[in-house]
N, C-alpha and C. Protein backbone atom coordinates (compact mmCIF):
# COMPACT_ATOMS: atom_id res chain seq x y z
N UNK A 1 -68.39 -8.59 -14.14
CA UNK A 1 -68.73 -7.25 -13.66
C UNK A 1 -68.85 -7.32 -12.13
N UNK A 2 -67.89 -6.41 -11.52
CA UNK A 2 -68.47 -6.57 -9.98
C UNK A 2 -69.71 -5.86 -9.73
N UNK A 3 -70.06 -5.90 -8.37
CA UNK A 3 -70.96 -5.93 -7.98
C UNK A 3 -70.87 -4.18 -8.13
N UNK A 4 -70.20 -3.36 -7.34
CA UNK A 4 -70.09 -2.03 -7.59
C UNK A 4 -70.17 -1.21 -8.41
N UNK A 5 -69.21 -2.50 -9.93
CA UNK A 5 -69.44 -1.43 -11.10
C UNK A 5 -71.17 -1.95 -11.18
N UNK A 6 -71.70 -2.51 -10.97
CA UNK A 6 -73.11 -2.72 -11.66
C UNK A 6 -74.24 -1.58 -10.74
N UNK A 7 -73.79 -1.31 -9.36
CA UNK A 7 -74.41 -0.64 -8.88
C UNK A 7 -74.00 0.89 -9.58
N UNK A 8 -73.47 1.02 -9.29
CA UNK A 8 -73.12 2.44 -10.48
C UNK A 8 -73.62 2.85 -12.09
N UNK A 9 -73.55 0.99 -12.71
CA UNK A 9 -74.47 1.35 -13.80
C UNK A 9 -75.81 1.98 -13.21
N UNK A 10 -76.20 0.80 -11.73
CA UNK A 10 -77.94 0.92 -12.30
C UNK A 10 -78.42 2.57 -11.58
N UNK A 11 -77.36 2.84 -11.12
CA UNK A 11 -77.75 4.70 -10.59
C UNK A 11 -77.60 5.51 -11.54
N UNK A 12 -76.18 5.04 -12.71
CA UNK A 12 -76.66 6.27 -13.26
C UNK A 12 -77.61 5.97 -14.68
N UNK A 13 -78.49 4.79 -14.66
CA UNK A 13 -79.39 4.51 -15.79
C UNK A 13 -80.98 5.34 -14.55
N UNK A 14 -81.22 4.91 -13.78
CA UNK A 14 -81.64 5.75 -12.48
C UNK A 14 -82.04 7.24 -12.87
N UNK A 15 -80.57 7.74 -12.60
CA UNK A 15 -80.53 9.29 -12.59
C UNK A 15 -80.20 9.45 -14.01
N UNK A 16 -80.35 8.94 -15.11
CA UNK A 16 -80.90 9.29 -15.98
C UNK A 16 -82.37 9.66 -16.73
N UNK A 17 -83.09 8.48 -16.34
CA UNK A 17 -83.99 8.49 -16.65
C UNK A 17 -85.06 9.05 -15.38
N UNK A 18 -84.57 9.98 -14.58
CA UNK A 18 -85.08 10.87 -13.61
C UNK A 18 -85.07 11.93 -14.62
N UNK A 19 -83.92 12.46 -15.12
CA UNK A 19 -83.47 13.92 -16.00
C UNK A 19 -84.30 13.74 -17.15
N UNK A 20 -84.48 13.10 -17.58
CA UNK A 20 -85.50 12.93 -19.40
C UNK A 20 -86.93 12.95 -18.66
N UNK A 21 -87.49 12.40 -17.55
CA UNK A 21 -88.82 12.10 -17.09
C UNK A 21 -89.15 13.72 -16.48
N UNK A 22 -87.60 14.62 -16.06
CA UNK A 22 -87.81 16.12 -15.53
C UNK A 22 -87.71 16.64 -17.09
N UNK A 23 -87.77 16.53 -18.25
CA UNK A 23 -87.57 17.61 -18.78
C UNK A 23 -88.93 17.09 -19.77
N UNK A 24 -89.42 16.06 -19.89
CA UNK A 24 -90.59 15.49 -20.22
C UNK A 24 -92.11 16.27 -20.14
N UNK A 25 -91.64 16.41 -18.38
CA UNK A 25 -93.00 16.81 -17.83
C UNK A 25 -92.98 18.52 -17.94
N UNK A 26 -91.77 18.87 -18.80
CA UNK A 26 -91.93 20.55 -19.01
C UNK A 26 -93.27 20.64 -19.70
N UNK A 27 -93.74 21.75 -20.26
CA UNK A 27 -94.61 22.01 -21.33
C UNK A 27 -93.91 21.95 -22.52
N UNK A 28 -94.40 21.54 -23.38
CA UNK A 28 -93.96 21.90 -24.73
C UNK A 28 -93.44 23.58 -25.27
N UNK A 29 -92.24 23.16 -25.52
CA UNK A 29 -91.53 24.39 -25.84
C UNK A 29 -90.04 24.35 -26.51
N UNK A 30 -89.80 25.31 -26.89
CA UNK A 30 -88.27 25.21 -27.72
C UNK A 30 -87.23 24.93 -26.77
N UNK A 31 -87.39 25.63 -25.43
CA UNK A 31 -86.52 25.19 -24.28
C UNK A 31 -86.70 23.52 -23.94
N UNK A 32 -87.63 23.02 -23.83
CA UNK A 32 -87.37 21.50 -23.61
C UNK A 32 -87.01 21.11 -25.05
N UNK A 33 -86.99 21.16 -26.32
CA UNK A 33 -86.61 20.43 -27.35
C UNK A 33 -84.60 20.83 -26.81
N UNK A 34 -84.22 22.22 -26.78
CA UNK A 34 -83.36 22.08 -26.41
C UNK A 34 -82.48 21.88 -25.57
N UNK A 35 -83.61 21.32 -23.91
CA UNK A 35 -82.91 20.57 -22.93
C UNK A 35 -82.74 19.21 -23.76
N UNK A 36 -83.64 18.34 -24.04
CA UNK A 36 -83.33 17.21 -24.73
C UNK A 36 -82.63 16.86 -25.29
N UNK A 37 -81.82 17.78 -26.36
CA UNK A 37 -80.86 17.85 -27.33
C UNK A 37 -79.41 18.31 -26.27
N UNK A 38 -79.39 18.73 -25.41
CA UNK A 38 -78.29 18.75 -24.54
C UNK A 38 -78.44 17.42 -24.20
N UNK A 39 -78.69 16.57 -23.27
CA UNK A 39 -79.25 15.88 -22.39
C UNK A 39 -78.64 14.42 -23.60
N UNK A 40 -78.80 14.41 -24.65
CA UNK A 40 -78.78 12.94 -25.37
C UNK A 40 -77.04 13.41 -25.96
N UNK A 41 -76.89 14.61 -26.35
CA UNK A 41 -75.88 14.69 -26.29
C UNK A 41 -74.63 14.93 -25.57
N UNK A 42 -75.21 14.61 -24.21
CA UNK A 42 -74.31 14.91 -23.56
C UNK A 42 -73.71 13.04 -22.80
N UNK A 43 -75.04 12.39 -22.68
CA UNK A 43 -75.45 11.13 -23.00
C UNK A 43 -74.37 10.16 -24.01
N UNK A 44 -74.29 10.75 -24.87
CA UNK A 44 -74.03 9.85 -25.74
C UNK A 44 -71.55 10.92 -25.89
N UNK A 45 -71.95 11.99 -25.64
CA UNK A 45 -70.35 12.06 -25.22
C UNK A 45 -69.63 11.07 -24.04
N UNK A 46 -70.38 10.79 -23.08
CA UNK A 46 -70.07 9.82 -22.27
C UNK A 46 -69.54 8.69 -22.63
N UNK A 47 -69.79 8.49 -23.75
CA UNK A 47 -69.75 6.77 -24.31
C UNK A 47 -68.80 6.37 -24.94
């Protein structure tokens, strides 16, 4: 793995877990269950 691709992993594991820690600190509500459910699925289309 070069060095670049690894820096790129570790930004976007980073700015991931920035987006789940922003939709975390919402209040409890149907809108964050369904940011979450975007968010893992959009996550896991990536892959």
């Amino acid at each position: 793995m070069s060095f670049a691709q690894f820096r790129a992993d570790v930004k976007r594991a980073r700015s991931r877990r920035r987006i789940y820690a922003r939709i975390n600190a919402l209040p409890d509500s149907t809108v964050r269950e369904e940011l979450l459910a975007i968010a893992q699925r959009h996550e896991f289309s990536e892959r």
